[in-house]
Protein backbone atom coordinates (compact mmCIF):
# COMPACT_ATOMS: atom_id res chain seq x y z
CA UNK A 1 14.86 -1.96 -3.89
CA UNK A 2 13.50 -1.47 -0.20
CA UNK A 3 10.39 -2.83 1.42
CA UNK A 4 8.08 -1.51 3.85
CA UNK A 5 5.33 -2.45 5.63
CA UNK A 6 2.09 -0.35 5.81
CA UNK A 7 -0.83 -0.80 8.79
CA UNK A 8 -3.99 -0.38 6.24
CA UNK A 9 -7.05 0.41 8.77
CA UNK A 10 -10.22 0.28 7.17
CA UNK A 11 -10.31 -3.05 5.10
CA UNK A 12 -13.20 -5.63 5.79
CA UNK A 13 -13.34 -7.30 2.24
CA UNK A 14 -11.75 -8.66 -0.57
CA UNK A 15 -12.83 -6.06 -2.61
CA UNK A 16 -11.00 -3.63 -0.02
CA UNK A 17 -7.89 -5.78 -0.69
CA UNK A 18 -8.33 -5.14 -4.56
CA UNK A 19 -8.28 -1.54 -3.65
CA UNK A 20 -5.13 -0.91 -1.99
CA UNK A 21 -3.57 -3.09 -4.38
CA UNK A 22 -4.78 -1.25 -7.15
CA UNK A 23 -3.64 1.97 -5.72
CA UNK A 24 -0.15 1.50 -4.37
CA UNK A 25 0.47 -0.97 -7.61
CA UNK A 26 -0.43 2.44 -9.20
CA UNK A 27 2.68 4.53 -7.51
CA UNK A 28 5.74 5.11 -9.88
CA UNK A 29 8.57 3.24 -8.61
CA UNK A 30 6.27 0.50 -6.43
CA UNK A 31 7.31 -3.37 -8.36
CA UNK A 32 5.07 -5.62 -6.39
CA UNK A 33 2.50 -5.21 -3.48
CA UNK A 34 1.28 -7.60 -1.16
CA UNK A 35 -2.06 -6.70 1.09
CA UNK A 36 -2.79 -9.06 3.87
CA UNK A 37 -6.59 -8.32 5.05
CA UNK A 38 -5.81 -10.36 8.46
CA UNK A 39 -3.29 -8.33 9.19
CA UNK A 40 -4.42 -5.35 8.22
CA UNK A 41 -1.05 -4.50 5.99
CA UNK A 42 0.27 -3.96 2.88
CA UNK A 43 3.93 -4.88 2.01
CA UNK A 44 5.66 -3.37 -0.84
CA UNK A 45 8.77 -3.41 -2.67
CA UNK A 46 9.61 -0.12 -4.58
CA UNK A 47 12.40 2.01 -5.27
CA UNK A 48 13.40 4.82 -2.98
CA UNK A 49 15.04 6.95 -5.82
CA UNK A 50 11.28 7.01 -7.32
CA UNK A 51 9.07 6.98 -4.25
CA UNK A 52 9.33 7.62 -0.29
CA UNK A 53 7.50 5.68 2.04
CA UNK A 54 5.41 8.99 3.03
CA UNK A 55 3.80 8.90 -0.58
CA UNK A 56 2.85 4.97 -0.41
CA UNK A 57 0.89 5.88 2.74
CA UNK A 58 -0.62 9.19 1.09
CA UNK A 59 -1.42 6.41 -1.97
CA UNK A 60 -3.24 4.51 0.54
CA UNK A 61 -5.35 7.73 2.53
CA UNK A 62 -6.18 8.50 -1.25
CA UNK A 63 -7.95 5.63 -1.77
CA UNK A 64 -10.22 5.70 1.39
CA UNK A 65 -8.01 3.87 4.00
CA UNK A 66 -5.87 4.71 7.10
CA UNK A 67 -2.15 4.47 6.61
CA UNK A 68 0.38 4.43 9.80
């Protein structure tokens, strides 16, 4: 398993929070995600044999936010 963290621009709610969780939680190979509104970040465990980084952040642009 590797982790990375995700800048999520975009999010001003809880319900925005539910979103990106929703989506990245959706990615093959993700096992948990954790989205900090604060922040402004999502942090997520997955496995690189299933999914690359540049997908998780195409995961999140798909569902309405900016990913860098």
């Amino acid at each position: 398993m590797e982790q990375v963290t995700i800048k999520v621009g975009g999010m001003s709610c809880q319900g925005c929070v539910k979103g990106v969780t929703a989506a990245l939680g959706a990615v093959a190979g993700v096992t948990t995600v954790s989205v900090d509104l604060g922040a402004g970040e999502a942090r997520v465990d997955f496995d690189p044999t299933q999914v690359t980084p540049a997908a998780l952040n195409q995961a999140v642009e798909d569902a309405g936010f900016e990913a860098g």
